[in-house]
Protein backbone atom coordinates (compact mmCIF):
# COMPACT_ATOMS: atom_id res chain seq x y z
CA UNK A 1 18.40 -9.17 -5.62
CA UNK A 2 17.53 -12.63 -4.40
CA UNK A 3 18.14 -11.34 -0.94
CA UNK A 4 15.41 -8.36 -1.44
CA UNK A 5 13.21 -11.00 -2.92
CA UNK A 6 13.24 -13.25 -0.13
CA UNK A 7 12.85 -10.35 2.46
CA UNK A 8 9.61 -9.70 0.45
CA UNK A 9 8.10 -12.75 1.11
CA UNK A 10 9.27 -12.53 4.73
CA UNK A 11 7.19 -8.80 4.92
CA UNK A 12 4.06 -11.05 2.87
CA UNK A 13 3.78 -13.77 5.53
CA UNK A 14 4.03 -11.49 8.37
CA UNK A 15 1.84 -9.19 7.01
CA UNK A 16 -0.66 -11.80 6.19
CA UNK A 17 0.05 -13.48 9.65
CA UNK A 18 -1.33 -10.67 11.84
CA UNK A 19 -3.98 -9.74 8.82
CA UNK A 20 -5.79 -12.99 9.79
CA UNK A 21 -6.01 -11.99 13.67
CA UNK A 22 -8.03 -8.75 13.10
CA UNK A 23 -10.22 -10.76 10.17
CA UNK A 24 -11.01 -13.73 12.93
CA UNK A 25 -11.83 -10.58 15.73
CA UNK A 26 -13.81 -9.58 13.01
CA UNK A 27 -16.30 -12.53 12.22
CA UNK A 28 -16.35 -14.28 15.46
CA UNK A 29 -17.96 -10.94 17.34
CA UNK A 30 -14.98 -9.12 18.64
CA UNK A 31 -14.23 -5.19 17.91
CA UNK A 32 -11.10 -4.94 16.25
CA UNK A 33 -11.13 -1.29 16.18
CA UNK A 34 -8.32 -0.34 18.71
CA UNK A 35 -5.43 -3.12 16.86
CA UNK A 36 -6.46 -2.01 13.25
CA UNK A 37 -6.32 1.72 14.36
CA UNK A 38 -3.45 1.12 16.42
CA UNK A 39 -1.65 -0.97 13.63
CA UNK A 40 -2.13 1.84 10.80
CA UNK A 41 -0.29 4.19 13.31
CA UNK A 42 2.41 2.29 14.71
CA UNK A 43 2.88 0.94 10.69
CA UNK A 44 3.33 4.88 9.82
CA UNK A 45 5.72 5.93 12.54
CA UNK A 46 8.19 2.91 11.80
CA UNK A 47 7.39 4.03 8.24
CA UNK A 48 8.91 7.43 8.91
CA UNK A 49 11.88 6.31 10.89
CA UNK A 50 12.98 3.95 8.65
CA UNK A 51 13.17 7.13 5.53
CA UNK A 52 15.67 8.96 8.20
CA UNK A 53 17.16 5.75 9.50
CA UNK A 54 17.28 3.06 6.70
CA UNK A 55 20.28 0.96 8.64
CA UNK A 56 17.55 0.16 10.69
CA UNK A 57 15.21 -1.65 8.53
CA UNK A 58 16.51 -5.10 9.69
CA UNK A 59 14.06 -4.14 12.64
CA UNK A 60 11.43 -1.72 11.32
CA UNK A 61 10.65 -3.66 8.04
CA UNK A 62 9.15 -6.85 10.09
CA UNK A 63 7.40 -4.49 12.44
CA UNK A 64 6.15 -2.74 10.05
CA UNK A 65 4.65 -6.23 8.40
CA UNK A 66 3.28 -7.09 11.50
CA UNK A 67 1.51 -3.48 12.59
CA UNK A 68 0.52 -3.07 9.08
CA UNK A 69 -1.14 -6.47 9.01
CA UNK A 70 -3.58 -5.60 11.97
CA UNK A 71 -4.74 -2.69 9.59
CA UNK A 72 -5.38 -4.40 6.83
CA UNK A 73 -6.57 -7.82 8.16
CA UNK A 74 -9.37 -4.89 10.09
CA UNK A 75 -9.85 -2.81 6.93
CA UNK A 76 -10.52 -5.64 4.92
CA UNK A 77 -13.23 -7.46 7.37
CA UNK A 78 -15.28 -4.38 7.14
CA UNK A 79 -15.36 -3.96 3.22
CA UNK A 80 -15.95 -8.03 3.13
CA UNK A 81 -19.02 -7.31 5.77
CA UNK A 82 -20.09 -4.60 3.09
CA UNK A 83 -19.34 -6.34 -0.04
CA UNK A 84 -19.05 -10.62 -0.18
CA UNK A 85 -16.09 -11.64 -2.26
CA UNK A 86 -14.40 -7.99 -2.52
CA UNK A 87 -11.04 -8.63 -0.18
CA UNK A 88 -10.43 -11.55 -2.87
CA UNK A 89 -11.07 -9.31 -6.23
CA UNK A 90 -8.65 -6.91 -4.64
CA UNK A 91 -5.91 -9.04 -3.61
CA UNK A 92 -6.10 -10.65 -7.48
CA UNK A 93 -6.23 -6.87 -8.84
CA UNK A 94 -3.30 -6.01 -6.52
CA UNK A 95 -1.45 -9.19 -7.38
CA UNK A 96 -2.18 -8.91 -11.62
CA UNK A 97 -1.16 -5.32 -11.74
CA UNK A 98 1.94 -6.02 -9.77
CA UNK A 99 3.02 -9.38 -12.11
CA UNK A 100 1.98 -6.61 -15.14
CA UNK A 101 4.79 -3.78 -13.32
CA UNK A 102 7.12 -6.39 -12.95
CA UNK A 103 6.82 -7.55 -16.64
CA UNK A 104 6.85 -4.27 -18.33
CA UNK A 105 9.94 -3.22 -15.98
CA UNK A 106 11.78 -6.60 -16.81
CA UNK A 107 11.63 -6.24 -20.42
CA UNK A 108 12.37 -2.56 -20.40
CA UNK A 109 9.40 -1.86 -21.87
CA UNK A 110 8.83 0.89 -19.45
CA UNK A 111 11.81 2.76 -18.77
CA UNK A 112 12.34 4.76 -15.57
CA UNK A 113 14.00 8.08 -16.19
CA UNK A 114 14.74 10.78 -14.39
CA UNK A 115 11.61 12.85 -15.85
CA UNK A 116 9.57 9.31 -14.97
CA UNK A 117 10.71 9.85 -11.17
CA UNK A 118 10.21 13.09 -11.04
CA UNK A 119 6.23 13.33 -12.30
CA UNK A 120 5.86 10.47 -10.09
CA UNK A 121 7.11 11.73 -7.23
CA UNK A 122 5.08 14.72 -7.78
CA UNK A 123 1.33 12.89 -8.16
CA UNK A 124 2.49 11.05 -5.84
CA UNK A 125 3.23 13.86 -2.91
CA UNK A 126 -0.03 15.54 -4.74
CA UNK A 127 -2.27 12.63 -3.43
CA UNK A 128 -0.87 12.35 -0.09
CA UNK A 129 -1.48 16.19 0.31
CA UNK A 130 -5.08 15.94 -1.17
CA UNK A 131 -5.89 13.37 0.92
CA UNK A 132 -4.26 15.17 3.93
CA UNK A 133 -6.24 18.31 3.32
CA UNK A 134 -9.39 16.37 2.92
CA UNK A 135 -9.33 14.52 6.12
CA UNK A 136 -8.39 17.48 7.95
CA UNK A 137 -11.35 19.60 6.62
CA UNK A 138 -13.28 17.07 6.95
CA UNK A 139 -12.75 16.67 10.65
CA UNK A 140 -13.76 19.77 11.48
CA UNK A 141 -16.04 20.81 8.85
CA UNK A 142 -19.23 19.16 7.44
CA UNK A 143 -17.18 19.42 3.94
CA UNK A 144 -17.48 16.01 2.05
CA UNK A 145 -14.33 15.41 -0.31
CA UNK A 146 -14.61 14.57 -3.53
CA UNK A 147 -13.22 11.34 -3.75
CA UNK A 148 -16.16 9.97 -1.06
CA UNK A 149 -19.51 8.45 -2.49
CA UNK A 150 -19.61 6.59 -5.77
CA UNK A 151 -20.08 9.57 -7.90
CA UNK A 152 -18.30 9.51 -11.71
CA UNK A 153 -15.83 12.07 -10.55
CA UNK A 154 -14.59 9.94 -7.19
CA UNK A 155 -14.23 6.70 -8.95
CA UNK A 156 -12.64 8.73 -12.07
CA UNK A 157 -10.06 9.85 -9.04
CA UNK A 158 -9.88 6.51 -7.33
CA UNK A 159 -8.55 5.13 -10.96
CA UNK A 160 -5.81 7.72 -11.04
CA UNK A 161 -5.02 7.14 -7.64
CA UNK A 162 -4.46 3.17 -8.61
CA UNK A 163 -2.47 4.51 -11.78
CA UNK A 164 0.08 6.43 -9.63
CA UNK A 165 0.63 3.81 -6.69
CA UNK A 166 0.89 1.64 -9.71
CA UNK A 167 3.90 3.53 -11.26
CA UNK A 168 4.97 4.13 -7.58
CA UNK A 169 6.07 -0.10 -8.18
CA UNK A 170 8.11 0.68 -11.41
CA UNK A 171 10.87 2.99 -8.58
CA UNK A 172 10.58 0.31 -6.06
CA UNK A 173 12.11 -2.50 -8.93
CA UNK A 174 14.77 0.56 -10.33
CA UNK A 175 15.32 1.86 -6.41
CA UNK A 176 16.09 -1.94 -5.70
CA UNK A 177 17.95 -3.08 -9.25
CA UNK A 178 20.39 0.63 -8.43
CA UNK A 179 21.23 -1.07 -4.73
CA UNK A 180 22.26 -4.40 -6.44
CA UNK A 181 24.26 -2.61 -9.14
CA UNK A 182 26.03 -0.12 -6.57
CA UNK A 183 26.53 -2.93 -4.04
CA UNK A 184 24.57 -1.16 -1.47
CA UNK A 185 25.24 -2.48 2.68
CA UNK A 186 22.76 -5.71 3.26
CA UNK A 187 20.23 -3.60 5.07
CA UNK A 188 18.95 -2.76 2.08
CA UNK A 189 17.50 -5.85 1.26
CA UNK A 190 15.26 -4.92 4.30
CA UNK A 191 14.57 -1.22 3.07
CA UNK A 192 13.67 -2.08 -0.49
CA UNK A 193 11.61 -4.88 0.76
CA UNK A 194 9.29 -2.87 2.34
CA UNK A 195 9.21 0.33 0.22
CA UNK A 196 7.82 -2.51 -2.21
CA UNK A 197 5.10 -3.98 0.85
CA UNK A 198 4.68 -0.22 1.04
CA UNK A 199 3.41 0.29 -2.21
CA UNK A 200 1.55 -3.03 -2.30
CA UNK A 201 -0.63 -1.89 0.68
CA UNK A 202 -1.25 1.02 -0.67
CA UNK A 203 -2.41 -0.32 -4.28
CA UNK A 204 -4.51 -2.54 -2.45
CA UNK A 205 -6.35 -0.52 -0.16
CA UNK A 206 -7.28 1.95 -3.56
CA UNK A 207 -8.91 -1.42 -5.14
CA UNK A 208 -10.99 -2.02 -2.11
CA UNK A 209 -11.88 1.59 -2.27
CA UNK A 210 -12.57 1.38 -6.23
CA UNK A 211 -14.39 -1.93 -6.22
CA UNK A 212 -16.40 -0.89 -3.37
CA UNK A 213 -17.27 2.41 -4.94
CA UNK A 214 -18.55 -0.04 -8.24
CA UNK A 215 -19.83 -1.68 -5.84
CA UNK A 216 -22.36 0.78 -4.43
CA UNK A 217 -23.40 1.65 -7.69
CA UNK A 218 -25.34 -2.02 -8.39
C-alpha cells in the first residue's frame, strides 16, 4: 500500500513537471498545440497497452505522467486565458472530492460491491461511448452535442459526469486494497498508481469543463 502511495506521488510530480512546460509555452507567446495534442495521444496509447500489458507499468505509468502532463499543463492555459483563477478552483475541487472518496472508502462508509462495480462500470463505458459518438458526429456533421454550451441540460450532464469519475476513485482504492490483500507482483504498485492519476485527470478536466460552463453563464 505504501508502495502504491509513493508511486502516486511519483505520477503527481511528473505529471505536474511537464504540466508547467506547456503552461510557460502558453503565457510567454509560444503555441503549445502540437505537445498538448501530442501528449493526450501518446498518454492514451500507453494507456491502452498498459490494460493488455500491466507487467509493464514500471515503464508506461511514468510515461504516461509525463505525456499526460503536456495535455493538461496545455488544456489548462487555455481555460485560465478564458477564465482567471479557474485551473486553481479545479485543482481544489479535484483535490476535496478525492480527500472526501478517500474518507468515505476508509471508514467503510461506502462499500464497494459487486452491484457497485458493475453500475459503475456501466456509466462509466456509457460516457466514454457518448462522448465517442458525439465527437465523431460532430466531425463530420454540423450536429452540436448536448453536453456543449452552458445550457441547464449540459451542465446537469457535466455534474453526472463528475459523479461517475468520482465513484470511478472508490475501485481504484478497492482495485488497489485487493492487490495488497492478494499479494499481487510489485508492478502493481505502478498499475494502480496510475489507474488512480487516471481517474484524477479525468475528474479534473470535468471541473474545468463544469466551472467553465458556470462560468459562461455570469
Amino acid at each position: 500500500l505504501s508502495g502504491t502511495i509513493n508511486k502516486t506521488l511519483i505520477l503527481f510530480l511528473l505529471l505536474t513537471a511537464t504540466a508547467m512546460i506547456t503552461w510557460w509555452m502558453s503565457f510567454n507567446g509560444i503555441n503549445p498545440m502540437l505537445p498538448t495534442i501530442g501528449g493526450a495521444i501518446v498518454g492514451l496509447i500507453l494507456v491502452v497497452i498498459s490494460a493488455f500489458k500491466p507487467q509493464l507499468s514500471p515503464y508506461l505509468a511514468p510515461g504516461y505522467a509525463l505525456f499526460e502532463g503536456l495535455f493538461i499543463g496545455g488544456v489548462s492555459a487555455i481555460f485560465e486565458a478564458m477564465y482567471p483563477g479557474i485551473v486553481i478552483q479545479a485543482v481544489g475541487a479535484t483535490f476535496v472530492t478525492f480527500m472526501v472518496c478517500l474518507g468515505l472508502y476508509k471508514y467503510k462508509i461506502v462499500k464497494v460491491t459487486e452491484q457497485f462495480k458493475s453500475v459503475v462500470v456501466a456509466a462509466t463505458l456509457a460516457i466514454a461511448t457518448y462522448y465517442l459518438i458525439s465527437w465523431l458526429v460532430s466531425m463530420f456533421t454540423s450536429f452540436t452535442p448536448v453536453h456543449h454550451g452552458s445550457s441547464m441540460m449540459s451542465i446537469g450532464i457535466s455534474v453526472f459526469v463528475i459523479i461517475i469519475a468520482a465513484l470511478n476513485l472508490f475501485l481504484d482504492f478497492d482495485r488497489i486494497e485487493e492487490g495488497v490483500k492478494e499479494k499481487m507482483p510489485k508492478f502493481m504498485e505502478w498499475y494502480g498508481a496510475m489507474g488512480l492519476m487516471i481517474t484524477l485527470v479525468w475528474l479534473y478536466i470535468e471541473f474545468l469543463r463544469l466551472l467553465s460552463k458556470l462560468n459562461s453563464r455570469d
